[in-house]
N, C-alpha and C. Protein backbone atom coordinates (compact mmCIF):
# COMPACT_ATOMS: atom_id res chain seq x y z
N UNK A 1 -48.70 -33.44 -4.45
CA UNK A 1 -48.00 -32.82 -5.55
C UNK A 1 -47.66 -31.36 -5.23
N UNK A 2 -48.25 -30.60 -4.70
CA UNK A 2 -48.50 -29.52 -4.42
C UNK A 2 -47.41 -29.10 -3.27
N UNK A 3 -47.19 -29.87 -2.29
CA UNK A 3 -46.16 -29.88 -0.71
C UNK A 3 -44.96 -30.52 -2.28
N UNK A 4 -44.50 -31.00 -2.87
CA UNK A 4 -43.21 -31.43 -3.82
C UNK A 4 -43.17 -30.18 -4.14
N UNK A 5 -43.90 -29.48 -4.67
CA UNK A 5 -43.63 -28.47 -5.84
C UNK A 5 -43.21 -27.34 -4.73
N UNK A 6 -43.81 -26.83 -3.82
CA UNK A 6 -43.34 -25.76 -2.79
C UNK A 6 -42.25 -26.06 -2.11
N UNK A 7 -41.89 -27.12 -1.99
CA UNK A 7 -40.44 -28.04 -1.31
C UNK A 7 -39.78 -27.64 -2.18
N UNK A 8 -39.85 -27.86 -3.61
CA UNK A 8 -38.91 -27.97 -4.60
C UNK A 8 -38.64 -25.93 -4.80
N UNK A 9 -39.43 -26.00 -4.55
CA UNK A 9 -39.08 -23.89 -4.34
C UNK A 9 -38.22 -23.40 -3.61
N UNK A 10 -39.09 -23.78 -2.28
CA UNK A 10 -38.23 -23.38 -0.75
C UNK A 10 -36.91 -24.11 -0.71
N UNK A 11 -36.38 -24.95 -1.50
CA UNK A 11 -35.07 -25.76 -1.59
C UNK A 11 -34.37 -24.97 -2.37
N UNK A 12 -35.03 -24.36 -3.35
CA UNK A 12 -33.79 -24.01 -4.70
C UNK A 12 -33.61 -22.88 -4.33
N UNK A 13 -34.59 -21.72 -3.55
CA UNK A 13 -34.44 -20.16 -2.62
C UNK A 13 -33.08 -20.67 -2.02
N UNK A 14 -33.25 -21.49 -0.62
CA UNK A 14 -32.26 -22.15 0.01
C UNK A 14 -31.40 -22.02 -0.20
N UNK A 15 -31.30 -23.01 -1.56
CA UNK A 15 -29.84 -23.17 -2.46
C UNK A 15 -29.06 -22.18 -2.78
N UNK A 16 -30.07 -21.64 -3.50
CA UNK A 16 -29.25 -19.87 -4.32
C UNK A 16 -28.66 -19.23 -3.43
N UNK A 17 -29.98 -19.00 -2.32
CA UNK A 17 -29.27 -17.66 -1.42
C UNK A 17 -27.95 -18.15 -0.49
N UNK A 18 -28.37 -19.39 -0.08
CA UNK A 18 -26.68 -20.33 0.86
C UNK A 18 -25.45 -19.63 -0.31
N UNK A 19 -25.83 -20.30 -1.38
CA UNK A 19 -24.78 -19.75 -2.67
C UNK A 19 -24.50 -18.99 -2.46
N UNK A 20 -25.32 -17.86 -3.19
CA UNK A 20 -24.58 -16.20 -3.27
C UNK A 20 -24.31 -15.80 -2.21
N UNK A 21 -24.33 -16.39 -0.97
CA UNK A 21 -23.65 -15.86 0.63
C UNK A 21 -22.19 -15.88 0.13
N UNK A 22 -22.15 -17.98 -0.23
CA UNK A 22 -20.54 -18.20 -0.56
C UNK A 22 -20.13 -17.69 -1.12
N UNK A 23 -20.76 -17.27 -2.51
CA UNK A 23 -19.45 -16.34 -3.62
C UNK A 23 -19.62 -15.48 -3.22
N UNK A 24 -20.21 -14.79 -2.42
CA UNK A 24 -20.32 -13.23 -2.11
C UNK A 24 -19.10 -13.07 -0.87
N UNK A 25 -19.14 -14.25 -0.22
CA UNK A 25 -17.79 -14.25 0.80
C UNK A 25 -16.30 -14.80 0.03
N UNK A 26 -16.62 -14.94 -1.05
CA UNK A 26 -15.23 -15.45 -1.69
C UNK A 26 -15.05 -14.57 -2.52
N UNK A 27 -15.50 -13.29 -2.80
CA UNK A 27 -15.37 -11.89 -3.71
C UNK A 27 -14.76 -11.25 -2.82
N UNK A 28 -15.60 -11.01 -1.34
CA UNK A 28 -14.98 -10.30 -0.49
C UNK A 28 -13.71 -10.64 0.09
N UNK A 29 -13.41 -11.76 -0.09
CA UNK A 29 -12.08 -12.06 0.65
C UNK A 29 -11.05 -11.79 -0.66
N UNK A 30 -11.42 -12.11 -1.94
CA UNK A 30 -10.22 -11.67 -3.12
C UNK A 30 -10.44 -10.36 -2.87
N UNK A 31 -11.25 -9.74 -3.18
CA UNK A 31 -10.94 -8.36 -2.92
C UNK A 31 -10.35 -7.62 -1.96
N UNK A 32 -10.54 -7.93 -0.89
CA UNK A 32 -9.66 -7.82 0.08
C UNK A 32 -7.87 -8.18 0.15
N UNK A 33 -7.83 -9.32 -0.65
CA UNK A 33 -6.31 -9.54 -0.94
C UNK A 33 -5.99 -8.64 -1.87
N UNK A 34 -6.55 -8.44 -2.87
CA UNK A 34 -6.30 -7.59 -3.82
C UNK A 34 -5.59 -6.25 -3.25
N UNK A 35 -6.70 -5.39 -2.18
CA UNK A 35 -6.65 -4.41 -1.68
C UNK A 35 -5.23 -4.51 -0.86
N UNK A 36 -4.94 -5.20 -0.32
CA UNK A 36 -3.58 -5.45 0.74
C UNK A 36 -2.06 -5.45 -0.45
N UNK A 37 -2.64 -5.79 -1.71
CA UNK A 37 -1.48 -5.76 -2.67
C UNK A 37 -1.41 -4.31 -3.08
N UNK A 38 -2.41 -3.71 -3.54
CA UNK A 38 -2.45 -2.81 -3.72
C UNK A 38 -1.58 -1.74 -2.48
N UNK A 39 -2.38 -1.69 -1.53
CA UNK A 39 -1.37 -0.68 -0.65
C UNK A 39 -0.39 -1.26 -0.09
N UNK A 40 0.52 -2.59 -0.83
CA UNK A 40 1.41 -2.91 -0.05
C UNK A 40 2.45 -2.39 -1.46
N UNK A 41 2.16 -2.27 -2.56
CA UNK A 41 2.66 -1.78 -3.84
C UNK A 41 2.76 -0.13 -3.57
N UNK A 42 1.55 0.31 -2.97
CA UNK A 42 1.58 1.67 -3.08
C UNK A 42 2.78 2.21 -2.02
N UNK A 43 2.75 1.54 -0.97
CA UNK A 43 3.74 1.75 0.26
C UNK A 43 5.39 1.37 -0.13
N UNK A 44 5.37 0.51 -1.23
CA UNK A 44 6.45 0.32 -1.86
C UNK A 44 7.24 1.42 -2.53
N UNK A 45 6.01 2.32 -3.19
CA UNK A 45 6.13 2.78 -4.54
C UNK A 45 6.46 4.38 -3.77
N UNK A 46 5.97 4.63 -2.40
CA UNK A 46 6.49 5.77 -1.80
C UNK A 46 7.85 5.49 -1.03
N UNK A 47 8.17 4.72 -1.02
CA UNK A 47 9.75 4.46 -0.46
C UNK A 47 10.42 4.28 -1.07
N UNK A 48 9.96 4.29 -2.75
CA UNK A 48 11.31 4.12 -3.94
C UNK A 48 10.99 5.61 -3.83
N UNK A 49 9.92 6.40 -4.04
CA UNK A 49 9.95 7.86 -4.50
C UNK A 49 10.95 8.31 -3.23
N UNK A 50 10.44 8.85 -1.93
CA UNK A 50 11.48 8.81 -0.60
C UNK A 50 12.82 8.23 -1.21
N UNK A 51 13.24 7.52 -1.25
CA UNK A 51 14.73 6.89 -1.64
C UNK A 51 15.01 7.87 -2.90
N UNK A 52 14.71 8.05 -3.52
CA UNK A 52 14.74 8.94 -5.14
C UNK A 52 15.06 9.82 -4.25
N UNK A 53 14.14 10.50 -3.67
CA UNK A 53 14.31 12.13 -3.26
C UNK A 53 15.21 12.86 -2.62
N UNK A 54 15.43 11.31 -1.51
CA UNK A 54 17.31 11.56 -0.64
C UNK A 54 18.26 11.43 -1.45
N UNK A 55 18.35 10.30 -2.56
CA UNK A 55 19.48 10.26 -3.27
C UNK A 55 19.67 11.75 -3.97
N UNK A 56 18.23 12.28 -4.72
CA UNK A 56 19.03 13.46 -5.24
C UNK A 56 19.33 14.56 -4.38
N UNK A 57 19.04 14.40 -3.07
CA UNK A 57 19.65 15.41 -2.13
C UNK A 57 21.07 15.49 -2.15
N UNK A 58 20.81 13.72 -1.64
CA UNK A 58 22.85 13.44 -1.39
C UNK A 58 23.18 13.81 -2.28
N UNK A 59 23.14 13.53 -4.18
CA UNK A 59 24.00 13.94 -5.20
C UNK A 59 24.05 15.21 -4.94
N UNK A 60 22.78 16.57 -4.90
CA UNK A 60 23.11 17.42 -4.62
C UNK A 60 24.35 18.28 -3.94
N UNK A 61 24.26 17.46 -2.51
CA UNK A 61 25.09 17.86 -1.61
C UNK A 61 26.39 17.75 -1.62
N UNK A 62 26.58 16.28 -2.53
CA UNK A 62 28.09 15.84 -3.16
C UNK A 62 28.34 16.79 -4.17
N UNK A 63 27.72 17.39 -4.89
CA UNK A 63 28.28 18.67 -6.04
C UNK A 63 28.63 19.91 -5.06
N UNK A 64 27.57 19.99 -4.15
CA UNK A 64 28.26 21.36 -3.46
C UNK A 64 29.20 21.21 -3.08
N UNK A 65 29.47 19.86 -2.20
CA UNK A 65 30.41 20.11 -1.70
C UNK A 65 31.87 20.17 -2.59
N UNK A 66 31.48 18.86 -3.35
CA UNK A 66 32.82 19.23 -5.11
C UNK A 66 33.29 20.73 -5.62
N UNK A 67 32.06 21.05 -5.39
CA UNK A 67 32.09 22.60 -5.47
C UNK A 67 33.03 24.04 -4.80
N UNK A 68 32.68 23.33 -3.45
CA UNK A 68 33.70 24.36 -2.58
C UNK A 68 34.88 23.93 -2.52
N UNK A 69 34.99 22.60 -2.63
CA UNK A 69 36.77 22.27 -2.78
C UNK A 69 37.20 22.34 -3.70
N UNK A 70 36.82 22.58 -5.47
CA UNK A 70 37.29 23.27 -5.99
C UNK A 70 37.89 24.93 -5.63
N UNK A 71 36.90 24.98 -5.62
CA UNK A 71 36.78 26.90 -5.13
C UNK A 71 37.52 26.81 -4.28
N UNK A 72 37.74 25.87 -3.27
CA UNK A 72 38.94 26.43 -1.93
C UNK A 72 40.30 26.16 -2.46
N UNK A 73 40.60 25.34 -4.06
CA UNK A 73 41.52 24.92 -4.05
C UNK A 73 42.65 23.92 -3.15
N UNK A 74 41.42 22.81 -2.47
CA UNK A 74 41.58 21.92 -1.44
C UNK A 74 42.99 20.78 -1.66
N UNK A 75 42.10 20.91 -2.75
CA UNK A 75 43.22 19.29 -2.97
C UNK A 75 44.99 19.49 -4.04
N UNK A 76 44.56 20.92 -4.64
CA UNK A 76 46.12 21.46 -5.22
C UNK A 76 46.68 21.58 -4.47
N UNK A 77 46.52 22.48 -2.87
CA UNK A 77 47.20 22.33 -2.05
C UNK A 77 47.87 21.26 -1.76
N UNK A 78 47.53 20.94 -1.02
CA UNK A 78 47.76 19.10 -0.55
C UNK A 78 48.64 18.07 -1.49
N UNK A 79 48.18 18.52 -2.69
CA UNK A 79 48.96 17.99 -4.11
C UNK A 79 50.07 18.52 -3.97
N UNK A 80 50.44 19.58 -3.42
CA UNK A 80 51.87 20.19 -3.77
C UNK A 80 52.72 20.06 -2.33
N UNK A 81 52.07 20.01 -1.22
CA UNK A 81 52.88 19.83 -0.06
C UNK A 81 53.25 18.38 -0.65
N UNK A 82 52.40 17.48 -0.95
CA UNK A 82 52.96 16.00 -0.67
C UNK A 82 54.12 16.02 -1.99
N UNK A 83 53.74 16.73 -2.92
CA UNK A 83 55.17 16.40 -3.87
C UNK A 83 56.03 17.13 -3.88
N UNK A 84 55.88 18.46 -2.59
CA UNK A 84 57.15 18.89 -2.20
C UNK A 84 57.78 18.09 -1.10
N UNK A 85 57.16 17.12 -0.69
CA UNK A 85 57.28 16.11 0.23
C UNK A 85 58.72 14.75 0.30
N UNK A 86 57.92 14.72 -0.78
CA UNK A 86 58.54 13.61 -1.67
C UNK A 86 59.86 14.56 -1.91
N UNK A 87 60.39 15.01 -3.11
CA UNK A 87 61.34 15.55 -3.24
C UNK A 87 62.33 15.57 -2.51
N UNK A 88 61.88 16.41 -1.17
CA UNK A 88 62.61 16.68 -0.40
C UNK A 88 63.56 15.15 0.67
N UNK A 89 62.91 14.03 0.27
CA UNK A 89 63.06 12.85 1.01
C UNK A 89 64.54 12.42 0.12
């Protein structure tokens, strides 16, 4: 009775600890996926910011430049050769 009852111990130790190996290796592996979403979101989330940051460069750079061809009076020019252009045809 005594060798049953210590069997029946040393079996259910066995049991548990085999167990909590498994879920303890099946926590670590979700977590681990988890983690790969995470910095695959975060790596996402700096290349929309990057993309943000050039675009408002480019807009930037498109006003300056709108800017000086106003100010140079670029395109009145050009407006008036071609419809003194015309005319003259």
């Amino acid at each position: 009775m005594v060798n049953w009852f210590c069997g029946f111990l040393w079996g259910s130790a066995a049991t548990l600890l085999l167990y909590s190996l498994y879920v303890g290796k099946r926590i670590q592996e979700e977590q681990d996926k988890a983690t790969k979403c995470v910095f695959k979101y975060e790596e996402y989330r700096r290349r929309i910011r990057t993309l943000a940051n050039e675009n408002k460069s480019l807009v930037y750079q498109v006003r300056e430049l709108e800017k000086k061809l106003e100010s140079s009076n670029y395109t009145s020019d050009y407006t008036c050769d071609y419809l003194g252009f015309e005319e003259t045809k």
